[in-house]
N, C-alpha and C. Protein backbone atom coordinates (compact mmCIF):
# COMPACT_ATOMS: atom_id res chain seq x y z
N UNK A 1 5.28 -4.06 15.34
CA UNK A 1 4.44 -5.19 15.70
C UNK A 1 4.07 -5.96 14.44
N UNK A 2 4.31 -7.48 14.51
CA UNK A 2 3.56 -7.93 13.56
C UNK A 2 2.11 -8.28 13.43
N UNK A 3 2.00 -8.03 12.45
CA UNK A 3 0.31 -8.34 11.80
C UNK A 3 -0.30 -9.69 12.88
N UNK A 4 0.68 -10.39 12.27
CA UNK A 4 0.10 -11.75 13.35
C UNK A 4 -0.16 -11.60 14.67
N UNK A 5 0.60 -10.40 15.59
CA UNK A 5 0.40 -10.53 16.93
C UNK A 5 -0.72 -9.21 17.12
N UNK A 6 -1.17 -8.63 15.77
CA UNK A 6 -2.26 -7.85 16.37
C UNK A 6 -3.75 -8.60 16.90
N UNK A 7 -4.56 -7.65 17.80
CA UNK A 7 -5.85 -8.18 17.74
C UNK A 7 -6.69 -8.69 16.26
N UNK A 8 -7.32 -9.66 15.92
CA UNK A 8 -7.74 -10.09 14.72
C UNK A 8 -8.99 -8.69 14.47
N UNK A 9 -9.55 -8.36 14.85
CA UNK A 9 -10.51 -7.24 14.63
C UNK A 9 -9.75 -5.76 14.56
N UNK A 10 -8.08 -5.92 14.01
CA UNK A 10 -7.58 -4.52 14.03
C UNK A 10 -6.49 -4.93 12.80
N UNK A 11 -6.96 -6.10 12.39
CA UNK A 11 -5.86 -6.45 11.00
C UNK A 11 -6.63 -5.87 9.92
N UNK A 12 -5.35 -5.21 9.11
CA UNK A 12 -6.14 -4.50 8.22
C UNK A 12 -6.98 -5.03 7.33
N UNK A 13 -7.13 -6.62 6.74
CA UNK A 13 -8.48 -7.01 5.83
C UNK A 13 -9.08 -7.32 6.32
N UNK A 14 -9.28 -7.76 7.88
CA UNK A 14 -9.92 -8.01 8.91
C UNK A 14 -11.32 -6.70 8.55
N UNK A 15 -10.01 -5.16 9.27
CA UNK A 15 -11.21 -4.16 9.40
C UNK A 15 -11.85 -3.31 7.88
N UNK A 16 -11.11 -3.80 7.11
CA UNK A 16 -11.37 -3.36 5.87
C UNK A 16 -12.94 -4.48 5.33
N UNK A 17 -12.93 -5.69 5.55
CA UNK A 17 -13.92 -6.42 5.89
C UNK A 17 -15.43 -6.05 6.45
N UNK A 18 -14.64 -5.60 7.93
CA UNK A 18 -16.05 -4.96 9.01
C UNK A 18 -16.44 -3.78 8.97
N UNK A 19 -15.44 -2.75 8.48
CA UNK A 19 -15.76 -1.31 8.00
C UNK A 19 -15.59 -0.84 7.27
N UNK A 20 -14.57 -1.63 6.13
CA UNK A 20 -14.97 -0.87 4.66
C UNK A 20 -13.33 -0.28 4.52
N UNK A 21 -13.21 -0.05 3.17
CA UNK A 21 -11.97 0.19 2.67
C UNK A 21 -11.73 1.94 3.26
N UNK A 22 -12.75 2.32 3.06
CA UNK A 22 -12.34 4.39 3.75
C UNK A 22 -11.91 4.18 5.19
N UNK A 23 -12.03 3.13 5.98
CA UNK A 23 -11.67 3.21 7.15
C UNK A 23 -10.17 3.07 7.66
N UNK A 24 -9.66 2.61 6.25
CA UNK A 24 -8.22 2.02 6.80
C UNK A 24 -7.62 3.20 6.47
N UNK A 25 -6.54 3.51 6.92
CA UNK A 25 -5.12 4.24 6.70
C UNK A 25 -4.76 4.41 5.06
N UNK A 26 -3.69 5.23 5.01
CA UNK A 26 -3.33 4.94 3.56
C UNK A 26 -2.10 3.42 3.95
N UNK A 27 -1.55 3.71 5.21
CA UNK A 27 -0.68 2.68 5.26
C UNK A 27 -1.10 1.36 5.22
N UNK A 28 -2.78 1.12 5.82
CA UNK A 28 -3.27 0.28 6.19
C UNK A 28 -3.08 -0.78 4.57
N UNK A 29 -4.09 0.08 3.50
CA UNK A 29 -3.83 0.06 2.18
C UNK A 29 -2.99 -0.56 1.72
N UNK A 30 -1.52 0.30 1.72
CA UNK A 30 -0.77 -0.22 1.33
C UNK A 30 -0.34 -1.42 1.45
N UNK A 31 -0.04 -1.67 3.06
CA UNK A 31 0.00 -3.04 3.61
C UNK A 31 -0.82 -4.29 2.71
N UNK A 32 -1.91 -4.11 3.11
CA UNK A 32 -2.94 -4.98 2.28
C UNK A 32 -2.44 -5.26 0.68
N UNK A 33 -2.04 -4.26 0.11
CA UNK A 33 -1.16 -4.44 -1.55
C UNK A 33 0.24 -5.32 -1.35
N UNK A 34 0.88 -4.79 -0.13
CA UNK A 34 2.43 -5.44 0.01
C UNK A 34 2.58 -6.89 0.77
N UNK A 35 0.89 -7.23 0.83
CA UNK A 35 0.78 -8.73 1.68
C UNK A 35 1.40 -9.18 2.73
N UNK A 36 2.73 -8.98 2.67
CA UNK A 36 3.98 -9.91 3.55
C UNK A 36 4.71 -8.77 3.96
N UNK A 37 5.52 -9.02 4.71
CA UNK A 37 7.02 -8.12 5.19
C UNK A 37 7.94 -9.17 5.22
N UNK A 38 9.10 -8.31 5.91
CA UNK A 38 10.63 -9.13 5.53
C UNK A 38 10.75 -9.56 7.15
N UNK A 39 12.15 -10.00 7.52
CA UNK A 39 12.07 -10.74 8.58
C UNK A 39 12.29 -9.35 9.74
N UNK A 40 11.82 -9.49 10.42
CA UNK A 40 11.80 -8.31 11.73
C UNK A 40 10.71 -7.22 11.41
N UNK A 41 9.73 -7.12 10.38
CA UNK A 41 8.95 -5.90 9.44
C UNK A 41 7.50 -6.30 9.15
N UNK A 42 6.35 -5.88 9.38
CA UNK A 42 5.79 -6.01 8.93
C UNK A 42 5.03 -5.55 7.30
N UNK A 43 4.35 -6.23 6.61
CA UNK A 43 3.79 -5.05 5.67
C UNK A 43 3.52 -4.04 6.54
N UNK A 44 3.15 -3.59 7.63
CA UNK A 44 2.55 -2.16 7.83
C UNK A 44 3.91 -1.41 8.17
N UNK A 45 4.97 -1.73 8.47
CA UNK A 45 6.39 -0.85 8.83
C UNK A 45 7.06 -1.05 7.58
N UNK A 46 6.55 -1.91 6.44
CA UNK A 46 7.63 -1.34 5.19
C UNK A 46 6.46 -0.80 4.62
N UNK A 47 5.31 0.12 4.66
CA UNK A 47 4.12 0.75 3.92
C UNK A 47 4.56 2.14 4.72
N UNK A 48 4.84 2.52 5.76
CA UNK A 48 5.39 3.16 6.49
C UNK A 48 6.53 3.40 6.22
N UNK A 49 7.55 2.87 5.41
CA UNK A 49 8.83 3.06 4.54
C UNK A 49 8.44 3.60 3.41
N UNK A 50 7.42 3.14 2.87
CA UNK A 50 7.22 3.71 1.52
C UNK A 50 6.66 5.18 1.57
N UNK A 51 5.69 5.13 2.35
CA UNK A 51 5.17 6.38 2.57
C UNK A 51 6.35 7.56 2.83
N UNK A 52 7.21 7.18 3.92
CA UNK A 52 8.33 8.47 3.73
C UNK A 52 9.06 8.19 2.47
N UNK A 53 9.36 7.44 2.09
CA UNK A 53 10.54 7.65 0.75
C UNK A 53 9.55 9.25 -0.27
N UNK A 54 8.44 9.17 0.02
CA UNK A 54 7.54 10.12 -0.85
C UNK A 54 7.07 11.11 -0.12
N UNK A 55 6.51 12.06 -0.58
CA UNK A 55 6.17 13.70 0.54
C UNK A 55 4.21 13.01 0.36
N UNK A 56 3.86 12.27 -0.66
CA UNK A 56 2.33 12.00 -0.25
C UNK A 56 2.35 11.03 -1.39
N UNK A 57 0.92 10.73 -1.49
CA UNK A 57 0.85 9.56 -2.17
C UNK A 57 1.14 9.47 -3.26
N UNK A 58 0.43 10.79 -4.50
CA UNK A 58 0.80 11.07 -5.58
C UNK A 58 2.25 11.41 -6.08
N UNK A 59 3.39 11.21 -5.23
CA UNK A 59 4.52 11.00 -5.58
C UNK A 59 4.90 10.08 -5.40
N UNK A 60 4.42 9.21 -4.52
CA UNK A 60 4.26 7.61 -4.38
C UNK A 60 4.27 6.67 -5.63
N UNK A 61 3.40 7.58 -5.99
CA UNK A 61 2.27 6.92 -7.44
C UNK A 61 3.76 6.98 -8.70
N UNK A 62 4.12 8.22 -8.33
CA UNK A 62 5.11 8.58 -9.72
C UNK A 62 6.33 7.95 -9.68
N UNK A 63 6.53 6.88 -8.55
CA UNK A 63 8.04 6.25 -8.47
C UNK A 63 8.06 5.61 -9.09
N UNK A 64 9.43 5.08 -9.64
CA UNK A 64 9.49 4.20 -10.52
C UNK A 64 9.44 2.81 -9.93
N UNK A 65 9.97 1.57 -10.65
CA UNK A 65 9.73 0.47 -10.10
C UNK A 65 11.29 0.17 -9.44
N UNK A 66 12.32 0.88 -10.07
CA UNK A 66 13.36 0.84 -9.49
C UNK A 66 13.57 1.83 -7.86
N UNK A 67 12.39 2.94 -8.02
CA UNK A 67 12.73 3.77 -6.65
C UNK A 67 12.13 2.67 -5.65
N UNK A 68 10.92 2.31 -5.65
CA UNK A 68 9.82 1.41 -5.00
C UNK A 68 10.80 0.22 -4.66
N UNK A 69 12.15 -0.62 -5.42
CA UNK A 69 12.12 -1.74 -4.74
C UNK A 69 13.67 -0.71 -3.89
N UNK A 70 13.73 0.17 -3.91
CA UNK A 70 15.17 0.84 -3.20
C UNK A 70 14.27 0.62 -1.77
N UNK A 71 13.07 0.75 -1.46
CA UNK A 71 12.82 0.09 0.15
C UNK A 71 12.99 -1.13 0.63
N UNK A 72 13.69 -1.29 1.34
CA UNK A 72 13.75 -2.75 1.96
C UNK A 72 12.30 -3.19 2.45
N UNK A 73 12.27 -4.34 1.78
CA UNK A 73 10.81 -5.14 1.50
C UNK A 73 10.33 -5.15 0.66
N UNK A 74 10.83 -4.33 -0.36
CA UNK A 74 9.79 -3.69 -1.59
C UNK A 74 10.61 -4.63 -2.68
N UNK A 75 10.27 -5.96 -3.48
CA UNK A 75 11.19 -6.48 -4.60
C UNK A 75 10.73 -6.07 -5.39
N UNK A 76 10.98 -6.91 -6.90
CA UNK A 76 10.24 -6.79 -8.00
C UNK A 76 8.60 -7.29 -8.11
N UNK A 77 8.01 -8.17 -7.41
CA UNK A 77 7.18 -8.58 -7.34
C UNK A 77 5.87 -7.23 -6.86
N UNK A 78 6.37 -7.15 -5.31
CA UNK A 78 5.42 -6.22 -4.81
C UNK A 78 5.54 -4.57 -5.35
N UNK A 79 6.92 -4.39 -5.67
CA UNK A 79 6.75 -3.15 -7.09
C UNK A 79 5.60 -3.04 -7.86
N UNK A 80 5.48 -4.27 -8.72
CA UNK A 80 4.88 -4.44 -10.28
C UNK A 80 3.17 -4.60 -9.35
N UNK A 81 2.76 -4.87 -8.45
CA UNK A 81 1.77 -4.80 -7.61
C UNK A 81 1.28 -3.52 -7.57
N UNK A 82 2.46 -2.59 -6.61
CA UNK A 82 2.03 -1.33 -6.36
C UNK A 82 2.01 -0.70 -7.56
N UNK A 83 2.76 -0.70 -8.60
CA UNK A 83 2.60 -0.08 -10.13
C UNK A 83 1.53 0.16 -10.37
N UNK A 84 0.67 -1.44 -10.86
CA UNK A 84 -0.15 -1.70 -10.66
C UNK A 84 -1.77 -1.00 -10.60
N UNK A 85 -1.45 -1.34 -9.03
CA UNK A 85 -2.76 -0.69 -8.31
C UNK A 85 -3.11 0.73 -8.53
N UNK A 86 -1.46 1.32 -8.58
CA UNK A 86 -1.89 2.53 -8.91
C UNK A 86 -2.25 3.44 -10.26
N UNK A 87 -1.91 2.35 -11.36
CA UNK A 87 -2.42 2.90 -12.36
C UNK A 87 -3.93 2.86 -12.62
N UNK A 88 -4.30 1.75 -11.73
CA UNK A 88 -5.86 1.34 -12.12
C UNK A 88 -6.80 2.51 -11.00
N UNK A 89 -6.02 3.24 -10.09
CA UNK A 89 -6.78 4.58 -9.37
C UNK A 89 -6.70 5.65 -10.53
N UNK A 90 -5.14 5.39 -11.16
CA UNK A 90 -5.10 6.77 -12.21
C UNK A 90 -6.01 6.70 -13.25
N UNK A 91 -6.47 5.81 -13.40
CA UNK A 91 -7.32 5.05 -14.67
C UNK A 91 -9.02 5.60 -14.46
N UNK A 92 -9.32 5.22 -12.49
CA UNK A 92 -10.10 5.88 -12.12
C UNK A 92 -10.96 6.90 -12.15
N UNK A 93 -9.21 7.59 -12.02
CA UNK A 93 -9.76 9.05 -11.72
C UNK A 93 -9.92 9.69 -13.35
N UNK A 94 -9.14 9.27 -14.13
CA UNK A 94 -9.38 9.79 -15.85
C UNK A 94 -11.07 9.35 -16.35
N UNK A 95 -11.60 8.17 -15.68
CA UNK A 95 -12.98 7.75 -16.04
C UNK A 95 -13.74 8.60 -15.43
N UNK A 96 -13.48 9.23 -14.18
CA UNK A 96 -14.00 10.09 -13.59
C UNK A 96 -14.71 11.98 -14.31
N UNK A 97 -13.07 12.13 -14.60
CA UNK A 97 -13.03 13.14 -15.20
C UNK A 97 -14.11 13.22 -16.76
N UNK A 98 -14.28 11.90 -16.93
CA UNK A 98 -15.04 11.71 -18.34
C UNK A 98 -16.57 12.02 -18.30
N UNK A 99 -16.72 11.60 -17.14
CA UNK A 99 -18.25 11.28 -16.64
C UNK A 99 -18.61 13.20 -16.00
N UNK A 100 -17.60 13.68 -15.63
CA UNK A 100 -18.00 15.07 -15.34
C UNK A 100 -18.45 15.91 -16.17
């Protein structure tokens, strides 16, 4: 299904909006990072690609930018995105560890 033909109160920045980022999915997430999909795909069915190419997130995290665009939908653009995002959780969690 595409994003566009969901209910507007079940799109993910919609509900990330009305209930907050813990409420969404990890796919939901992702989506929201991968903005767009390709033609027949939404971001939430190529976030749902990404997610299996990996056994969980933190191997997610460890792909390269060349494994990440091997999904269809995934270019160089929304790669260097997900790169990205996820270094600034890894970044997180090391500030985390500091403060303990």
């Amino acid at each position: 299904m595409k994003i566009k033909e969901m209910v507007t109160s079940e799109m993910p920045r919609e509900r990330l909006l009305s209930h907050g980022a813990k409420s969404l999915s990890n796919t939901e997430l992702l989506a929201i990072l991968i903005n767009t999909g390709r033609k027949g795909f939404s971001s939430i069915d190529i976030s749902n690609e990404l997610l299996k190419s990996a056994s969980n997130l933190n191997e997610l995290k460890k792909s390269s930018i060349n494994d990440l665009i091997q999904v269809k939908g995934i270019g160089l653009q929304k790669a260097i995105t997900l790169k990205a995002a996820f270094e600034l959780g890894e970044r997180m969690g090391e500030e985390l560890k500091i403060i303990v």
